[in-house]
Protein backbone atom coordinates (compact mmCIF):
# COMPACT_ATOMS: atom_id res chain seq x y z
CA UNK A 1 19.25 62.45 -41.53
CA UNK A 2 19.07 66.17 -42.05
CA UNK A 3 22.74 68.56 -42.62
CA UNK A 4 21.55 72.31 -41.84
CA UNK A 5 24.19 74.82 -43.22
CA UNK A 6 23.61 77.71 -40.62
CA UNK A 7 26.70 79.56 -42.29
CA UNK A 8 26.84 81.98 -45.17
CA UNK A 9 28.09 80.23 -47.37
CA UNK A 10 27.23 77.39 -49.62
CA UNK A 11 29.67 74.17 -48.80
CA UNK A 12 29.79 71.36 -51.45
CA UNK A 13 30.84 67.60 -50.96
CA UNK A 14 29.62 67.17 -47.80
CA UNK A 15 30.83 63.89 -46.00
CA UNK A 16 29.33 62.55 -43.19
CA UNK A 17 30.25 59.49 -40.59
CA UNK A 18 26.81 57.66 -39.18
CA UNK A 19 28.18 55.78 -35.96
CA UNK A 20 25.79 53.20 -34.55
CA UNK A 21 27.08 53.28 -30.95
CA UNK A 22 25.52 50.51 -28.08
CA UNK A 23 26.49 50.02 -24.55
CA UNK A 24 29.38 52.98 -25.53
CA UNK A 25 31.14 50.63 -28.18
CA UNK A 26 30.79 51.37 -31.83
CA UNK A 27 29.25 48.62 -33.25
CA UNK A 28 28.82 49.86 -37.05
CA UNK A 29 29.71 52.71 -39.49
CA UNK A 30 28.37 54.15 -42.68
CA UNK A 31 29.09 57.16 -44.55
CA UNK A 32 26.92 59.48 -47.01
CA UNK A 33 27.83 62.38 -49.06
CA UNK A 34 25.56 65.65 -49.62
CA UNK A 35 26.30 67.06 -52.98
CA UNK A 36 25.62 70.47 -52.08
CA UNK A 37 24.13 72.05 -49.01
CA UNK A 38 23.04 75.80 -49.75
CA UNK A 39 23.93 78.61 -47.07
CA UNK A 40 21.43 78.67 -44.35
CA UNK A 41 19.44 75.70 -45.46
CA UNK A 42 19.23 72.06 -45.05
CA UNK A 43 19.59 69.06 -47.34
CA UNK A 44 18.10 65.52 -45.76
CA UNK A 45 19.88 62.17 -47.04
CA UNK A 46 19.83 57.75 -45.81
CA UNK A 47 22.71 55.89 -45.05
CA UNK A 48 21.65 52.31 -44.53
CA UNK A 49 22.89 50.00 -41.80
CA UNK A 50 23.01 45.74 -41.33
CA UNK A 51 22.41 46.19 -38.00
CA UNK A 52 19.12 46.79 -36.73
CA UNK A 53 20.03 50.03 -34.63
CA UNK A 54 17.11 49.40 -31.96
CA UNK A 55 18.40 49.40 -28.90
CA UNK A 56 21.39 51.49 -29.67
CA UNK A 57 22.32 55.55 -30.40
CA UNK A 58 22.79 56.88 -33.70
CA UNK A 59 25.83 59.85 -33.71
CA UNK A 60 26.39 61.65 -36.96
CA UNK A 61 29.16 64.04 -37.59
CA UNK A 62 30.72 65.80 -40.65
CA UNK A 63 33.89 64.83 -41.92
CA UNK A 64 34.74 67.64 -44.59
CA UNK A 65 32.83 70.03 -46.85
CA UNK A 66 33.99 71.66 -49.16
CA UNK A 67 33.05 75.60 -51.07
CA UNK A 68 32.31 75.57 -54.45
C-alpha cells in the first residue's frame, strides 16, 4: 500500500486501518504504521492478512498522523 502526503507539511506516526471487506461485511482488520511520510511525497508499506483477500475489497484509511 502506498500513503501520499499531498500537504505541506511532513506528518510523522502515521497509522493506518487495512479493512478486508466481502459481500459488505468486514471480514478482517490489520493495521500498519508509517514512520514518517515527507510533505508532498509518498511512503509504500505491507500489512499482512490470514485471509486470502481474493474475492473480496481491500479499504484503507488513516487513523492519525502526527507533525514532527
Amino acid at each position: 500500500m502506498t500513503v501520499t502526503d499531498h500537504g505541506d507539511r511532513t506528518v510523522g506516526n502515521v497509522h493506518v486501518e487495512v479493512t478486508l471487506v466481502r459481500d459488505g461485511a468486514p471480514v478482517e482488520r490489520t493495521e500498519l504504521t508509517l514512520p514518517e511520510v515527507p510533505r508532498r511525497s509518498s511512503r509504500a508499506g505491507a500489512s499482512t492478512l490470514q485471509t486470502d483477500p481474493a474475492p473480496g475489497q481491500l479499504r484503507a484509511r488513516v487513523l492519525g498522523y502526527s507533525e514532527p
